[in-house]
Protein backbone atom coordinates (compact mmCIF):
# COMPACT_ATOMS: atom_id res chain seq x y z
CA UNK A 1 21.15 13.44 28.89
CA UNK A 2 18.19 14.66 31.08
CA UNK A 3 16.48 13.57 34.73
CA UNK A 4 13.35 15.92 33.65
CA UNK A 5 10.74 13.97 32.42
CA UNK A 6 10.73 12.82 28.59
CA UNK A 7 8.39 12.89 25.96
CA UNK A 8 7.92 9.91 24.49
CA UNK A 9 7.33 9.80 20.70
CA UNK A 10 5.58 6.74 19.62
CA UNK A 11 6.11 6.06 15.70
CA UNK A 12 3.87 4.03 13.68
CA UNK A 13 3.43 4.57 10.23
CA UNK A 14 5.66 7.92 10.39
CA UNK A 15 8.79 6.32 10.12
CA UNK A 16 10.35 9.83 9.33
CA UNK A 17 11.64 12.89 10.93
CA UNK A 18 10.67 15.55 8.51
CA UNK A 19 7.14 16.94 8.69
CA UNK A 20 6.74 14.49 11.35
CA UNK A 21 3.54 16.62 13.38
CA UNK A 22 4.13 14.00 16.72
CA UNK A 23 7.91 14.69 16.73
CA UNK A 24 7.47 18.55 15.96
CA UNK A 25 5.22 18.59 18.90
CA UNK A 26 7.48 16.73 21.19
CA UNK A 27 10.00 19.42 20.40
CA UNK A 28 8.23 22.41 21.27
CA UNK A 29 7.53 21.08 24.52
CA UNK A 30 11.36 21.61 25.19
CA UNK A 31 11.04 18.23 26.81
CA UNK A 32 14.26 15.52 26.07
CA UNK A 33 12.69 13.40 23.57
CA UNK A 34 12.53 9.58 23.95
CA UNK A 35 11.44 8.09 20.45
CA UNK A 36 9.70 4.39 20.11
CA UNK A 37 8.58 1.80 18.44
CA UNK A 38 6.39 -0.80 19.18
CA UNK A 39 6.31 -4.03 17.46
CA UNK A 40 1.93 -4.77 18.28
CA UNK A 41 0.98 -8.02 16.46
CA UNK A 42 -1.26 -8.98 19.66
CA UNK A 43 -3.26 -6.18 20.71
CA UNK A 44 -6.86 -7.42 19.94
CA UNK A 45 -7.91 -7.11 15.82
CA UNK A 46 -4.39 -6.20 14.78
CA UNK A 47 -3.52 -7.97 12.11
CA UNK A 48 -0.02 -8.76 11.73
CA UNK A 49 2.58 -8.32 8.94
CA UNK A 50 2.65 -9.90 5.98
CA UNK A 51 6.40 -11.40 4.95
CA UNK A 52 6.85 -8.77 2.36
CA UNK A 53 6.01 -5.85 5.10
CA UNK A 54 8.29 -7.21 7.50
CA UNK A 55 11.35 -6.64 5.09
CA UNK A 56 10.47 -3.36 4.41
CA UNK A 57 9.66 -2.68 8.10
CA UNK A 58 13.13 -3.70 8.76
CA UNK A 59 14.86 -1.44 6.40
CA UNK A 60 12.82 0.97 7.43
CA UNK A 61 13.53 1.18 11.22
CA UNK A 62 16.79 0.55 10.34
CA UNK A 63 17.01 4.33 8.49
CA UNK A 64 14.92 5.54 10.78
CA UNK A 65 17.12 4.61 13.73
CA UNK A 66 19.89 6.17 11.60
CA UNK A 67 18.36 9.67 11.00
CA UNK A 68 17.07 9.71 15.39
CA UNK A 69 20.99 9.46 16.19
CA UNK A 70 22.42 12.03 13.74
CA UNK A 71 20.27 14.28 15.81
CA UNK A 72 21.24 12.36 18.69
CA UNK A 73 18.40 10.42 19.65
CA UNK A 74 18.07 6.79 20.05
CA UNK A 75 15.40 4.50 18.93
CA UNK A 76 14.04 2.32 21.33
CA UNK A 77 12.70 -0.90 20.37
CA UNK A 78 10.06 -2.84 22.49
CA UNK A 79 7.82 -5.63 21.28
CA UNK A 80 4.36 -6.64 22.81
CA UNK A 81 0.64 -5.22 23.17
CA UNK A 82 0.92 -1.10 22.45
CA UNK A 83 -1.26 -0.13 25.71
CA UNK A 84 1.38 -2.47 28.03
CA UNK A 85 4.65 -1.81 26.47
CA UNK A 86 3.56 2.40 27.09
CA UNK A 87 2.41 1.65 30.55
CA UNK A 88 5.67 -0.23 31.08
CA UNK A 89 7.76 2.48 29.55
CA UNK A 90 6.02 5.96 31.22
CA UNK A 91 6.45 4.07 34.86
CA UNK A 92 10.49 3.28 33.92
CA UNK A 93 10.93 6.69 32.72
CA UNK A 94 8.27 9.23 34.20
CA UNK A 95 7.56 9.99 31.00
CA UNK A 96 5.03 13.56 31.19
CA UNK A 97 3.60 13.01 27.78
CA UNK A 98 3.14 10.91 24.82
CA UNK A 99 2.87 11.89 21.03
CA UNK A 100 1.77 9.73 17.97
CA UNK A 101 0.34 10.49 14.58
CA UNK A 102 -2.75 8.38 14.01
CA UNK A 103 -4.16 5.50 12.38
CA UNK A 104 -7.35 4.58 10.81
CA UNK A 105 -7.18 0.88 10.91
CA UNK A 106 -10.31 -0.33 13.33
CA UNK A 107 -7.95 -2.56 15.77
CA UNK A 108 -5.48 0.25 15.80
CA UNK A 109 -8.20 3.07 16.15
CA UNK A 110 -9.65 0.96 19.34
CA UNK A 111 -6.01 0.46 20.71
CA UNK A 112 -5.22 3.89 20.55
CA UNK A 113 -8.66 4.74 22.53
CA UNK A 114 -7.68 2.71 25.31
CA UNK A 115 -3.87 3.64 25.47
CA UNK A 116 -4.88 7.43 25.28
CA UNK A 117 -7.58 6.22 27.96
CA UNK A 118 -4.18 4.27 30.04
CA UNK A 119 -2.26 7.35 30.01
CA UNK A 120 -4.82 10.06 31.20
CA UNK A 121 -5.57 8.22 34.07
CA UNK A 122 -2.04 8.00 34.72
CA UNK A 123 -1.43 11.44 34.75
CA UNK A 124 -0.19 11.50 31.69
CA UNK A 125 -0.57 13.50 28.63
CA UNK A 126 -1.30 12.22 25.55
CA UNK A 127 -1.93 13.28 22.04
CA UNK A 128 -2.14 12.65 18.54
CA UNK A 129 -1.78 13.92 15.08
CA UNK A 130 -2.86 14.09 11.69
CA UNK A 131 0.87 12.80 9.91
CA UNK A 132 -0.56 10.40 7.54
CA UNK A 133 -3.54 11.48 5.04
CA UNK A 134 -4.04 15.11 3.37
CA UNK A 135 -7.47 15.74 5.33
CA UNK A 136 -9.02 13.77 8.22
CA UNK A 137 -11.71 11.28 6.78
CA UNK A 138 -14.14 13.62 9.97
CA UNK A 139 -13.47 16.69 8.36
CA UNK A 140 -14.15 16.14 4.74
CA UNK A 141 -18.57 15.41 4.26
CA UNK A 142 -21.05 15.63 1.58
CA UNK A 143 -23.92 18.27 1.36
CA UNK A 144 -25.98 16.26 3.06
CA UNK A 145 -23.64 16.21 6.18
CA UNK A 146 -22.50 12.47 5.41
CA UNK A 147 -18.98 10.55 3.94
CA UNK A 148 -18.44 10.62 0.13
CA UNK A 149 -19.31 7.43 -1.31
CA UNK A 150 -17.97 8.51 -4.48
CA UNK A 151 -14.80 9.66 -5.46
CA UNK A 152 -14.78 12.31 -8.20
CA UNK A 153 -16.77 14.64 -5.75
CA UNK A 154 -14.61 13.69 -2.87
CA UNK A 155 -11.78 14.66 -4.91
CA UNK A 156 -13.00 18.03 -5.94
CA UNK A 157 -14.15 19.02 -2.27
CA UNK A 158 -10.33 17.98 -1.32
CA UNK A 159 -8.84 20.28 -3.41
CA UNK A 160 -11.24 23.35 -1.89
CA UNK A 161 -10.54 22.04 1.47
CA UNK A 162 -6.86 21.08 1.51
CA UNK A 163 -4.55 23.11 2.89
CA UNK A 164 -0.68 22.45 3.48
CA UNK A 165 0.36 22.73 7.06
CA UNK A 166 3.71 24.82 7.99
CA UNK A 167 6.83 22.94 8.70
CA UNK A 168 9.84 24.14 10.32
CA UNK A 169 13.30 22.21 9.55
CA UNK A 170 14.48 19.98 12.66
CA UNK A 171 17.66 21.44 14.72
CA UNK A 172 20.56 19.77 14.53
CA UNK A 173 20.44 18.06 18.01
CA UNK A 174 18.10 17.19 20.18
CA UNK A 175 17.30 16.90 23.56
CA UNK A 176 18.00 13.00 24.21
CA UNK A 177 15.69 11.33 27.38
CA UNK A 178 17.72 8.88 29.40
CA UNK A 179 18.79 5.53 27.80
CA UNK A 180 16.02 2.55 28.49
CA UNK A 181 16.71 -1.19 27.65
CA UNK A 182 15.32 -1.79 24.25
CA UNK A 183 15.30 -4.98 21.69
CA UNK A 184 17.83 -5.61 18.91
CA UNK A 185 16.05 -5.19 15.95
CA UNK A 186 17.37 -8.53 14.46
CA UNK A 187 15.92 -10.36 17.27
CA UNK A 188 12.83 -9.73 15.92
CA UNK A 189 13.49 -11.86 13.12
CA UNK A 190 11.58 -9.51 10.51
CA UNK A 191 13.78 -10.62 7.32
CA UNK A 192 13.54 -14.23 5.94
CA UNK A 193 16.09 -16.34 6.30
CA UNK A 194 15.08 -20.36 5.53
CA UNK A 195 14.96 -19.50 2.79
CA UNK A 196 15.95 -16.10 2.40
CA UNK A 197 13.44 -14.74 -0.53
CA UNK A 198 14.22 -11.31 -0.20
CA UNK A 199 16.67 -10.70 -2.84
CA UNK A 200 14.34 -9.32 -5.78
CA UNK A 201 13.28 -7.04 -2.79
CA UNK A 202 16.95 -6.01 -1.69
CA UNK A 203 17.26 -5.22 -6.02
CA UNK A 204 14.48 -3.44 -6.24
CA UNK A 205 13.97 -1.03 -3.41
CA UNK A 206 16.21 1.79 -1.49
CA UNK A 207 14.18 2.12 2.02
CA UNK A 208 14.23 5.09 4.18
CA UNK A 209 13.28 8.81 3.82
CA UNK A 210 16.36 10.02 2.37
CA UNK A 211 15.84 7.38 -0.58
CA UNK A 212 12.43 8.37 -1.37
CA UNK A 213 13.27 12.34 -1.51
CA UNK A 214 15.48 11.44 -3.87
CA UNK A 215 12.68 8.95 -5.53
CA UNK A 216 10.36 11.75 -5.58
CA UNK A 217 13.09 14.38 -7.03
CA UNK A 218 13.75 11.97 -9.59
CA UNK A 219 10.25 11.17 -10.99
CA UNK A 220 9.11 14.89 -10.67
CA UNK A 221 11.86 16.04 -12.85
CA UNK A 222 12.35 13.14 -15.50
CA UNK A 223 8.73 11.28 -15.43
CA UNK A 224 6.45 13.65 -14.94
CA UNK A 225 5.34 15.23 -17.63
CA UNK A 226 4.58 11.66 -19.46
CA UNK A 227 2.93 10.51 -16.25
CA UNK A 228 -0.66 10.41 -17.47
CA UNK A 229 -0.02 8.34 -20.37
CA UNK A 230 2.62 6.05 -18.81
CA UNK A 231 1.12 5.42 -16.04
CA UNK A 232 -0.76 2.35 -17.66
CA UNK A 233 2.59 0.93 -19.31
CA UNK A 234 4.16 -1.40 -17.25
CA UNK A 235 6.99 -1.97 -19.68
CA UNK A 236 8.08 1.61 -18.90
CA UNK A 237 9.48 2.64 -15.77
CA UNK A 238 6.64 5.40 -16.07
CA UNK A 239 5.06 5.18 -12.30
CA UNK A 240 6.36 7.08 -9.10
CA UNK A 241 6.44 3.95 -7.29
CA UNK A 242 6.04 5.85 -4.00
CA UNK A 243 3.00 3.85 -2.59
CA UNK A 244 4.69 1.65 0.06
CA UNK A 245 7.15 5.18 1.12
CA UNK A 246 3.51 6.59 1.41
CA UNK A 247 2.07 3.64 3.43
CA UNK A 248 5.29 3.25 5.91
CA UNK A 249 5.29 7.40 6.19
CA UNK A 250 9.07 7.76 5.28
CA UNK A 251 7.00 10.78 2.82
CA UNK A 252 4.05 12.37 4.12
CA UNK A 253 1.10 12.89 1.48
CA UNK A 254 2.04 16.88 1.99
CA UNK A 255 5.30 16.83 1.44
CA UNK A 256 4.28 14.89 -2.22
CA UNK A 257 1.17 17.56 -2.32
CA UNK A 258 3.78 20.91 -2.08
CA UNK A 259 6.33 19.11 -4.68
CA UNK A 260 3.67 18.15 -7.35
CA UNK A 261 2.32 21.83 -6.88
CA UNK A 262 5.62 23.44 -7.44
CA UNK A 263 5.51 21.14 -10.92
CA UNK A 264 2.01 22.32 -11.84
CA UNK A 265 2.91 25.87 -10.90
CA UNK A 266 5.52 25.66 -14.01
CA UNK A 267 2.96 24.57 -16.77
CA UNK A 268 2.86 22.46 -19.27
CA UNK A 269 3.15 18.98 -19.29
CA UNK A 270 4.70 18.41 -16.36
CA UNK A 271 1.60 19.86 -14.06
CA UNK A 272 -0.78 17.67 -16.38
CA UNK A 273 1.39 14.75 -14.57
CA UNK A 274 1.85 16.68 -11.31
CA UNK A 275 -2.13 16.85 -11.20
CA UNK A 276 -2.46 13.14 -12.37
CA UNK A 277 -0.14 12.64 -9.07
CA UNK A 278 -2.04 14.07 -6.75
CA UNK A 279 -5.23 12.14 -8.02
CA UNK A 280 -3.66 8.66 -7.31
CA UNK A 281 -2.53 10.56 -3.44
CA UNK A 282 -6.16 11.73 -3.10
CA UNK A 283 -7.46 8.39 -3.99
CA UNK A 284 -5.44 6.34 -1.19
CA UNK A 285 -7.12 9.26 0.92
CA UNK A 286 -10.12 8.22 -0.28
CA UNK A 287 -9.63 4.49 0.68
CA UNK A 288 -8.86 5.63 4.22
CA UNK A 289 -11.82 7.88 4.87
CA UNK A 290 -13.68 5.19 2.96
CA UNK A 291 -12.19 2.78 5.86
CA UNK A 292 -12.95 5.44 8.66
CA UNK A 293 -16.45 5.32 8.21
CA UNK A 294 -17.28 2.18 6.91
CA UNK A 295 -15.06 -0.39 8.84
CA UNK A 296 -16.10 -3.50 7.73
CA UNK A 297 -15.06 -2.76 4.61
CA UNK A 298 -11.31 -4.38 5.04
CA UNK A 299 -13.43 -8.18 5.41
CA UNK A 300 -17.02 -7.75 4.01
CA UNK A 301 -18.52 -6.44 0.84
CA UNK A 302 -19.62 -2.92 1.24
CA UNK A 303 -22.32 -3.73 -1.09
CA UNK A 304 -24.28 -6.47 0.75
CA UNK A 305 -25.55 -8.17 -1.96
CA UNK A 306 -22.40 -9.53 -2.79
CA UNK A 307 -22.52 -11.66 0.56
CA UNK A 308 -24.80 -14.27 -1.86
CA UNK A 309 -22.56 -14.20 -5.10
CA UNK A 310 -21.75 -17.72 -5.54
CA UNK A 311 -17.95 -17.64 -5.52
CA UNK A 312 -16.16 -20.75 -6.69
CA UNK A 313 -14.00 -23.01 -3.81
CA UNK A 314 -11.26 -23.52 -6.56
CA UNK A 315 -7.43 -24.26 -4.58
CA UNK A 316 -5.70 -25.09 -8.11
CA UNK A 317 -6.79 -22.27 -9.71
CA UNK A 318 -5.89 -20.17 -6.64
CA UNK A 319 -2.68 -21.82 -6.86
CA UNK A 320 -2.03 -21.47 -10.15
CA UNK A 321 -2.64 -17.56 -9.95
CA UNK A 322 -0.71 -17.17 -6.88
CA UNK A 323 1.96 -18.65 -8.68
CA UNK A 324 1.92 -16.54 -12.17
CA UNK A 325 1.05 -20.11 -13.85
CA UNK A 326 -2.49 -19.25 -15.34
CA UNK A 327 -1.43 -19.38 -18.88
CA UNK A 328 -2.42 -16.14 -19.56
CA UNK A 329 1.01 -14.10 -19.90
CA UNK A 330 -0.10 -10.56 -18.64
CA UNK A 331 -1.77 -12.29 -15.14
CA UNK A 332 2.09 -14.29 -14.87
CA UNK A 333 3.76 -11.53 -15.53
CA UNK A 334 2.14 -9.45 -12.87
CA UNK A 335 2.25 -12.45 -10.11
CA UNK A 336 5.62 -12.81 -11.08
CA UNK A 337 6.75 -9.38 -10.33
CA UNK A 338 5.08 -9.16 -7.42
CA UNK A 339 6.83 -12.66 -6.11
CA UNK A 340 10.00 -11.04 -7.29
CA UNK A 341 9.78 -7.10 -6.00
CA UNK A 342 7.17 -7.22 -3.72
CA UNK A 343 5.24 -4.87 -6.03
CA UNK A 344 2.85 -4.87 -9.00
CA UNK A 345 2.46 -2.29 -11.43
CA UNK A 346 -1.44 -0.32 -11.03
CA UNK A 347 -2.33 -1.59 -14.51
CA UNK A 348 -1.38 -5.02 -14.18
CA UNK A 349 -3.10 -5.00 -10.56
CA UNK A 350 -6.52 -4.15 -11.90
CA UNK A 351 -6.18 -7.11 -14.87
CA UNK A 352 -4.81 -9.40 -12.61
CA UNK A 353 -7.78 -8.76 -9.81
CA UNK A 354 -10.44 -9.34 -12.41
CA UNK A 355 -8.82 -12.69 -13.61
CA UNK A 356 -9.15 -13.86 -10.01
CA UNK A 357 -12.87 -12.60 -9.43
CA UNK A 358 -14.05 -12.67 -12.70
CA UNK A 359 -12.49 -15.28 -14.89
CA UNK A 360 -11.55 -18.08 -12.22
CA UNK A 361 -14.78 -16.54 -10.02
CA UNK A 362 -12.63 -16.68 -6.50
CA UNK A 363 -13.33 -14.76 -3.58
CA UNK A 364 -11.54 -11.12 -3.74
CA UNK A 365 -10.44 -11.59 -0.38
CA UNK A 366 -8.37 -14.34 -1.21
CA UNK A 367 -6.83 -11.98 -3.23
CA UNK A 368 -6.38 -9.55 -0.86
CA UNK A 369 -4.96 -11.94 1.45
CA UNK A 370 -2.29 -12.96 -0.90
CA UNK A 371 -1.20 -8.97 -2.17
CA UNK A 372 -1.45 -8.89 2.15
CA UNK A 373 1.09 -11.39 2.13
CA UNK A 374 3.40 -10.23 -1.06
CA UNK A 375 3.18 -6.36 -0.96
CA UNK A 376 5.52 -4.04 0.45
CA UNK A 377 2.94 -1.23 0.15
CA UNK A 378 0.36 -3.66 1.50
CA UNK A 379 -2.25 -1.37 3.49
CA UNK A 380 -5.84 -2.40 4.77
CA UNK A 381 -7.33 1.18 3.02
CA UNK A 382 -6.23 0.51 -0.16
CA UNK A 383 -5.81 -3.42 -0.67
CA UNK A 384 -9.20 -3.88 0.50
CA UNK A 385 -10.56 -0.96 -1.32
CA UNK A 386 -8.65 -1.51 -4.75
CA UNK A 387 -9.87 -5.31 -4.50
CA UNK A 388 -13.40 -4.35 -3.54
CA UNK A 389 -13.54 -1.32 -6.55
CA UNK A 390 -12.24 -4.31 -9.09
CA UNK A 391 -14.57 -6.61 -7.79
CA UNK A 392 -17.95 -4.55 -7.91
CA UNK A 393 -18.81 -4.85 -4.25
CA UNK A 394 -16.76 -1.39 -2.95
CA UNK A 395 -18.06 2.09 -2.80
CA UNK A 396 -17.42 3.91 -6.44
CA UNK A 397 -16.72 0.44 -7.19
CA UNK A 398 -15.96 -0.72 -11.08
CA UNK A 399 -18.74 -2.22 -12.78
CA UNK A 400 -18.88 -5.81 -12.22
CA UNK A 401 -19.74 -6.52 -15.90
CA UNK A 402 -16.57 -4.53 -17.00
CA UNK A 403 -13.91 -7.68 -17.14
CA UNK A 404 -10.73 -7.01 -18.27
CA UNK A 405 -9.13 -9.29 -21.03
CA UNK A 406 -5.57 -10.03 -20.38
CA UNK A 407 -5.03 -11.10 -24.22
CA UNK A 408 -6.29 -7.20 -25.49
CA UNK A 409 -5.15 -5.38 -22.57
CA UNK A 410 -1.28 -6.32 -22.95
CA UNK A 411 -1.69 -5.86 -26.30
CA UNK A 412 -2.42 -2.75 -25.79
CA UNK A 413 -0.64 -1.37 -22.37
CA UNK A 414 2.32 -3.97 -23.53
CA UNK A 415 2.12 -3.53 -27.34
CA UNK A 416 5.75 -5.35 -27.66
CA UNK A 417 5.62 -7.87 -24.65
CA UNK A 418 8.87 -6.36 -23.82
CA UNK A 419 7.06 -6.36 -19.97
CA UNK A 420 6.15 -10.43 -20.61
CA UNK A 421 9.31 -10.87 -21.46
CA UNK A 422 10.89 -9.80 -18.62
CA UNK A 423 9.07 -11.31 -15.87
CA UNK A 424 8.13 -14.44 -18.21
CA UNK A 425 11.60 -15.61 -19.77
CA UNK A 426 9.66 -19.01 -21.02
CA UNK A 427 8.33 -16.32 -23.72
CA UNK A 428 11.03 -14.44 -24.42
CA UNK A 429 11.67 -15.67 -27.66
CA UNK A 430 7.86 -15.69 -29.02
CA UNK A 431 7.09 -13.03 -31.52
CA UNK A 432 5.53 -10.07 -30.46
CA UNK A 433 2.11 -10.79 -32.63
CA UNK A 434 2.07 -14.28 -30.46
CA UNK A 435 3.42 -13.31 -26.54
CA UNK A 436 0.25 -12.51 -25.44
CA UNK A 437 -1.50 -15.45 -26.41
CA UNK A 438 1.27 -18.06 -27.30
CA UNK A 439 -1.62 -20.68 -27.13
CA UNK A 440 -2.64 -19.44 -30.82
CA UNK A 441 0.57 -19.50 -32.17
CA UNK A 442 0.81 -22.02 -35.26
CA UNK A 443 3.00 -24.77 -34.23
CA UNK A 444 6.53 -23.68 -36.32
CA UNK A 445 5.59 -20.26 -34.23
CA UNK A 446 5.62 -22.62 -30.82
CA UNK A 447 8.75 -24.68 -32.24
CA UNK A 448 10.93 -22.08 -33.11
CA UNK A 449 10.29 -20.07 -29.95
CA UNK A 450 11.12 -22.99 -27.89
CA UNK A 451 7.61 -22.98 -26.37
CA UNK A 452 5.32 -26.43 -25.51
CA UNK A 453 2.50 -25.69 -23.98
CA UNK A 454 1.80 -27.34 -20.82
CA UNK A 455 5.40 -28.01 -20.52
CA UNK A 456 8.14 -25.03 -20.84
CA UNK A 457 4.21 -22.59 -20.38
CA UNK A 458 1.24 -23.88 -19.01
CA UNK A 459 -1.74 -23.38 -21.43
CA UNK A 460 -4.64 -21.77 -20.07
CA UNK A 461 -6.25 -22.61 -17.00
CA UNK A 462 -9.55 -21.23 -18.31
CA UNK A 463 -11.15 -19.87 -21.72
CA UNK A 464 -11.80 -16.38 -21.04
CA UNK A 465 -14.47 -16.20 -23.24
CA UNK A 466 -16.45 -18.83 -21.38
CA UNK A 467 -15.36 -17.58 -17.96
CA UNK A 468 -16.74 -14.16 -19.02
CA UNK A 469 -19.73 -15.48 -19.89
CA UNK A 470 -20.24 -17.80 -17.01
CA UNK A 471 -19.09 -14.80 -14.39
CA UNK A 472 -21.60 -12.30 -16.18
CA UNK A 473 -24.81 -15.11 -15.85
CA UNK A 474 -23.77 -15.06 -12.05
CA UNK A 475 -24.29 -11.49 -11.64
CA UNK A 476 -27.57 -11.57 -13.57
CA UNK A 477 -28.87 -14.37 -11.44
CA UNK A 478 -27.88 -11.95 -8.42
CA UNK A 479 -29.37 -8.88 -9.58
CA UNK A 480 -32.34 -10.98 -10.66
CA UNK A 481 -32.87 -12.54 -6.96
CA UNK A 482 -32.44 -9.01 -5.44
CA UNK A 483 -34.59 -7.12 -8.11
């Protein structure tokens, strides 16, 4: 232990030592290193954690507090407004200076303003870092000097731009600041326990940064090379599944970005997938410059005429869908995984969206309210700009006359229901010509596959068809009053 002065490392949405920028920079100021984290569902706008996020959270700090003392640090836990637990914490320890790697929420971006703002009139110094997106969303514009709207040409002026910063391993010890009085992390009651729904999560997910190198290892070298074709099967295990390591930072988008190039550097096949990869990582970049300069876009339609689309007040139907109970077996499926692992295959996300805006005609943002809830990768970039790009109203937004059917499109990204089957048993003994709409099954079809509709499976809450129909006369009627 030290007397000098410590510099305290505030993690976020880093929760990782390697190619951490904050806690590189906290070590080269040869300073003993006091690392934190701050529990902030009060500070003004910050919206907290859905149930899902807290589990993860919990794992999360849990490895995190793991890797700190192998290098013997400690993790010190404080809950409460960001800007009072710091001011609290520099007076107790005489902290000299203050790292973080940023965030681009609004709430967070205005709480960091006024903590840096706290500190420097303290006397303290305070920085932050880039530890979370390839390229910050100020440093990528258009010709005309202005954010991409768009993300092809984003995309393309990424790759020109991007380059990957030097990292330098971490010694083996570090510098520890004094011991401070901290919380227990179970007192912040973060997992559920009455009841405790977590097990599909605990079955499905290993948290920390050690399990998603070896997450990322694995898919590189046995999934990558079938990547661009698999990615829209969600009855194979063809996705990398590394959005909600992404979103808590236990992997940095760089660390992804110099593994994927190594792939594409080999040829073939496998750098096809490696550059289908970094796509999907340029497109949550994307979301968050899209976020950056456009802030309203986590609560209001980016396209303003969507403000008058007459959505439908409709609780059952919400119900029904929050529930995977719509009758239509892809949409359960989906809902039902997502109850289950706290995740929801890309594919199935996009069919299931348009059911809800499109086919039951419900507000996307109660949508994005429930994935907010549900989600272990749930992030205000990309669940707000996903929702917004299925529902027509985003920037480089999907067509709102392109609606997805859930009977063709698990035909054909489920072709044997093997994904239906899993997720809805009910079906599991309906042929496969049949699983995807069981409600057209001839009755010894229905009998002998144990299935009665609106009893063992609900039939459908709506006829697509109409619903199609009715959804695409509401967007004429809106492009007619704006025209």
């Amino acid at each position: 232990m030290s007397c000098e002065s410590p510099a305290i490392v505030w993690f976020r949405q880093d929760l990782r030592l390697a190619d951490n920028p904050a806690l590189a920079a906290a070590i080269a100021t040869g300073r003993p290193i006091l690392p934190l984290y701050v529990l902030d569902e009060v500070s003004p706008d910050i919206r907290p954690h859905g149930g899902a996020s807290r589990w993860w959270l919990h794992q999360s700090l849990e490895s995190l507090a793991a890797n700190l003392r192998n290098h013997g640090l400690r993790l010190v836990l404080r809950k409460g407004a960001a800007l009072d637990v710091l001011r609290e914490l520099v007076e107790e320890t005489g902290a000299a200076q203050v790292m973080w790697n940023r965030c681009y929420e609004p709430a967070a971006i205005a709480r960091d303003t006024s903590v840096k703002a706290m500190l420097h009139d303290a006397g303290v110094d305070a920085e932050s870092f880039n530890g979370s997106l390839l390229i910050e969303p100020w440093q990528i514009e258009t010709g005309q000097g202005g954010p991409y709207k768009v993300f092809t040409p984003f995309w393309k002026r990424l790759r020109e731009l991007y380059q990957s910063p030097q990292t330098d391993d971490l010694p083996d010890t570090l510098s520890a600041a004094d011991e401070v009085a901290g919380d227990e992390l179970a007192a912040w009651a973060l997992l559920p326990t009455a009841p405790d729904w977590a097990g599909g999560l605990r079955e499905s997910w290993q948290v920390g940064e050690g399990a998603v190198r070896t997450r990322l290892a694995a898919f590189l070298e046995n999934a990558v090379a079938d990547y661009p074709g698999d990615r829209d099967r969600p009855d194979r295990a063809g996705t990398s599944r590394l959005s909600p390591h992404l979103h808590w930072g236990e992997i940095s988008p760089h660390q992804v970005w110099r593994a994927a190039t190594a792939c594409m550097e080999a040829g073939g096949a496998a750098a096809t997938g490696a550059e289908a990869l970094l796509r999907e990582v340029a497109w949550r970049d994307f979301n968050h410059h899209l976020l950056f300069h456009f802030p309203t876009i986590a609560t209001s339609n980016w396209r303003e005429q969507f403000d008058r689309f007459p959505w439908r007040d409709d609780p059952g139907g919400l119900a029904a869908w929050q529930r995977g109970q719509t009758g239509y077996p892809l949409v359960d499926a989906g809902l039902r995984e997502l109850w289950h692992t706290g995740f929801m295959h890309n594919r199935v996300r996009m069919i299931v969206g348009s059911f809800l805006i499109k086919d039951l005609m419900i507000d996307w943002r109660d949508g994005e309210a429930w994935f907010w809830d549900t989600l272990v990768d749930a992030d205000m970039a990309n669940n707000a700009g996903n929702w917004q790009w299925v529902a027509g109203s985003g920037a480089d937004a999907s067509p709102f006359f392109r609606i997805f059917n859930p009977v063709t499109q698990g035909e054909k990204f489920d072709p044997a229901g093997d994904y239906v089957r899993r997720w809805v048993p009910e079906l599991t003994g309906m042929p496969q010509k049949w699983v995807h709409k069981p409600w057209s099954a001839p009755a010894e079809i229905l009998a002998e596959s144990g299935v009665v509709l609106d009893q063992t499976y609900p039939a459908p809450i709506v006829d697509h068809g109409m619903a199609r129909n009715r959804a695409l006369d509401a967007y004429k009627a809106l492009r007619n009053e704006i025209t």
